[in-house]
N, C-alpha and C. Protein backbone atom coordinates (compact mmCIF):
# COMPACT_ATOMS: atom_id res chain seq x y z
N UNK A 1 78.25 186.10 79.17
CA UNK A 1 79.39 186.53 79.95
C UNK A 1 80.62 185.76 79.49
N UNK A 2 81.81 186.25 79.57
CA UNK A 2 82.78 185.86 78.88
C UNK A 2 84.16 186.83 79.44
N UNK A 3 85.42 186.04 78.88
CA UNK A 3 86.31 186.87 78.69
C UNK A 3 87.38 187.14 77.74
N UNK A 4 88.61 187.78 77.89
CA UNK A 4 89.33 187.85 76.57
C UNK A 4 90.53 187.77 77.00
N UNK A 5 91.77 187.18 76.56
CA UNK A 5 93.31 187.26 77.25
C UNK A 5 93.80 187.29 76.50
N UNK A 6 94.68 188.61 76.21
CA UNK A 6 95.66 188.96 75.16
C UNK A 6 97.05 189.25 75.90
N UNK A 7 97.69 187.76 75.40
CA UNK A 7 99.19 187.92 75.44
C UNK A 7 100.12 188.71 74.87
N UNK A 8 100.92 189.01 75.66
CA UNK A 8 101.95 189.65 75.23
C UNK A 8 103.41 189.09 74.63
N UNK A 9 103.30 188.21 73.41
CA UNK A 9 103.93 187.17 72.99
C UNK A 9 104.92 187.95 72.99
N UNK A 10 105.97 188.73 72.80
CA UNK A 10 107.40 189.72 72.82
C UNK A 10 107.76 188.66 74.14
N UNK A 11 106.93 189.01 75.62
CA UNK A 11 107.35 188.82 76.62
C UNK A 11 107.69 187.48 77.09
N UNK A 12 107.49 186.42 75.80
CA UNK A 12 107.92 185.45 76.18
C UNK A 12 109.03 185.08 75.93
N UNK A 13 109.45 183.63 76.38
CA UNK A 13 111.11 183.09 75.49
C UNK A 13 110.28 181.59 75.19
N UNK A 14 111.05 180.58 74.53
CA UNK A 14 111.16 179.44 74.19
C UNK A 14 111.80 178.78 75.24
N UNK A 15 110.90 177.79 75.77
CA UNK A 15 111.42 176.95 76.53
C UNK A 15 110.92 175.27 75.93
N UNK A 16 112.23 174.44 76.09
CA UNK A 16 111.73 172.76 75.71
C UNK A 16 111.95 172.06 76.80
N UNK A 17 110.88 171.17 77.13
CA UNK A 17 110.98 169.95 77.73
C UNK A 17 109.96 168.65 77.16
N UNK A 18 110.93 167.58 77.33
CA UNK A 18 110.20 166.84 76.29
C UNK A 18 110.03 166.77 75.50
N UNK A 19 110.84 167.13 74.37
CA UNK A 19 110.74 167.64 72.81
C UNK A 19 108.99 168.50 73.00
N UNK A 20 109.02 169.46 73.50
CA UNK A 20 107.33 169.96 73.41
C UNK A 20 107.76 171.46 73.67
N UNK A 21 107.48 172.36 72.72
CA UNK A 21 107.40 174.29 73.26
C UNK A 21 107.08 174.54 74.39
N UNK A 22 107.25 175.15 75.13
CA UNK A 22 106.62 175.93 76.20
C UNK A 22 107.25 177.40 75.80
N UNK A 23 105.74 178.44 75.69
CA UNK A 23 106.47 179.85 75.82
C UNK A 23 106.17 180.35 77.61
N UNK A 24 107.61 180.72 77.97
CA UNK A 24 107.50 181.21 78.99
C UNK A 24 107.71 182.42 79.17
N UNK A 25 107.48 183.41 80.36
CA UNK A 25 107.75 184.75 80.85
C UNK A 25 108.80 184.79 82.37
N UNK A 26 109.87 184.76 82.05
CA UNK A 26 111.07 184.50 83.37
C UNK A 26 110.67 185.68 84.51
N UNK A 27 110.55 185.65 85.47
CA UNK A 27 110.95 187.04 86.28
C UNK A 27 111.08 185.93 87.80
N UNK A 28 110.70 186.32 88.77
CA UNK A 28 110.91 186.07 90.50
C UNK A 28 109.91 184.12 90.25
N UNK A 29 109.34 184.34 88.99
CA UNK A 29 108.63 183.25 88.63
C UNK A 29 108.75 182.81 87.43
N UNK A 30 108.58 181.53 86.89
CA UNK A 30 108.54 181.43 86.02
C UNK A 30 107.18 180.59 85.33
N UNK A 31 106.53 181.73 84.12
CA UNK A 31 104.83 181.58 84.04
C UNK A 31 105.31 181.20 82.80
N UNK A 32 104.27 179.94 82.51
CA UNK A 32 103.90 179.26 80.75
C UNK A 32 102.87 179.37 80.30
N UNK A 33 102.82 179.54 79.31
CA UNK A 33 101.57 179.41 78.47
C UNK A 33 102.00 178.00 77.36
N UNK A 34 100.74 177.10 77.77
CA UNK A 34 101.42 176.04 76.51
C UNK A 34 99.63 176.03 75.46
N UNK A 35 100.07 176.16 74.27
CA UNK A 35 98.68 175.77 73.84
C UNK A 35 97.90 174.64 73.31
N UNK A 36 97.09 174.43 73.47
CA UNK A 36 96.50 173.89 73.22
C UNK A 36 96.49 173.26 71.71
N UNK A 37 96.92 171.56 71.24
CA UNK A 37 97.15 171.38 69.83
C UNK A 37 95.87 171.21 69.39
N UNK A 38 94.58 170.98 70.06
CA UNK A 38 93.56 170.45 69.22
C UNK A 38 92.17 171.84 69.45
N UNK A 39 91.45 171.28 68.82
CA UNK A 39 90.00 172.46 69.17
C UNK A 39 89.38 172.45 69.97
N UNK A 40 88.98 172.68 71.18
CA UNK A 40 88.39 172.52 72.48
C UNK A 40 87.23 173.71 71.99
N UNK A 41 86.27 172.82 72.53
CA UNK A 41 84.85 173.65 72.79
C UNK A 41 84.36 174.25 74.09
N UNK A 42 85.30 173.47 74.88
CA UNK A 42 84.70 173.49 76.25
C UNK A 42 85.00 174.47 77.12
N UNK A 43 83.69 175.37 77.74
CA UNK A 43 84.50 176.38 78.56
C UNK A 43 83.58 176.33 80.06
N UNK A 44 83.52 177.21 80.71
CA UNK A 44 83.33 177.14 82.12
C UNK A 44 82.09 178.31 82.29
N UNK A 45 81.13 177.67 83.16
CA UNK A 45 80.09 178.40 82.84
C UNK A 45 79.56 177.90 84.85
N UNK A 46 78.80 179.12 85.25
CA UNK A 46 78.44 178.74 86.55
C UNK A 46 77.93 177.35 86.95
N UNK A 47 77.49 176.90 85.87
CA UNK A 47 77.20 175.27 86.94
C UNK A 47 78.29 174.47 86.80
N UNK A 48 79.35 174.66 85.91
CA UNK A 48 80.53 173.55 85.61
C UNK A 48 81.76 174.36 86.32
N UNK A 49 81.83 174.90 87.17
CA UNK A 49 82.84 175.80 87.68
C UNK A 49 83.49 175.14 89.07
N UNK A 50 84.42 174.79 89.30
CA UNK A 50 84.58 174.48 90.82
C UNK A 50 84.60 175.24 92.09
């Protein structure tokens, strides 16, 4: 079981704080996506879930 999240990178802008990217999506909110710099293995599975 698994899933998949495909951004809609158009819909973002460039935002900085901290000399660091953030792509954001402006509207009544404002949503980030920041990624991740290194390789993470780790994902979430029913016993590690909160």
């Amino acid at each position: 079981m698994g899933f998949r999240l495909d951004l809609d990178r158009e819909a973002f802008a460039d935002f900085f704080l901290s000399m660091r990217e953030f792509k954001c999506v402006e509207g009544s909110e404002v949503q980030r996506h920041v990624p991740h710099p290194y390789p993470d293995s780790r994902s979430v599975t029913r016993s590690n879930r909160a």
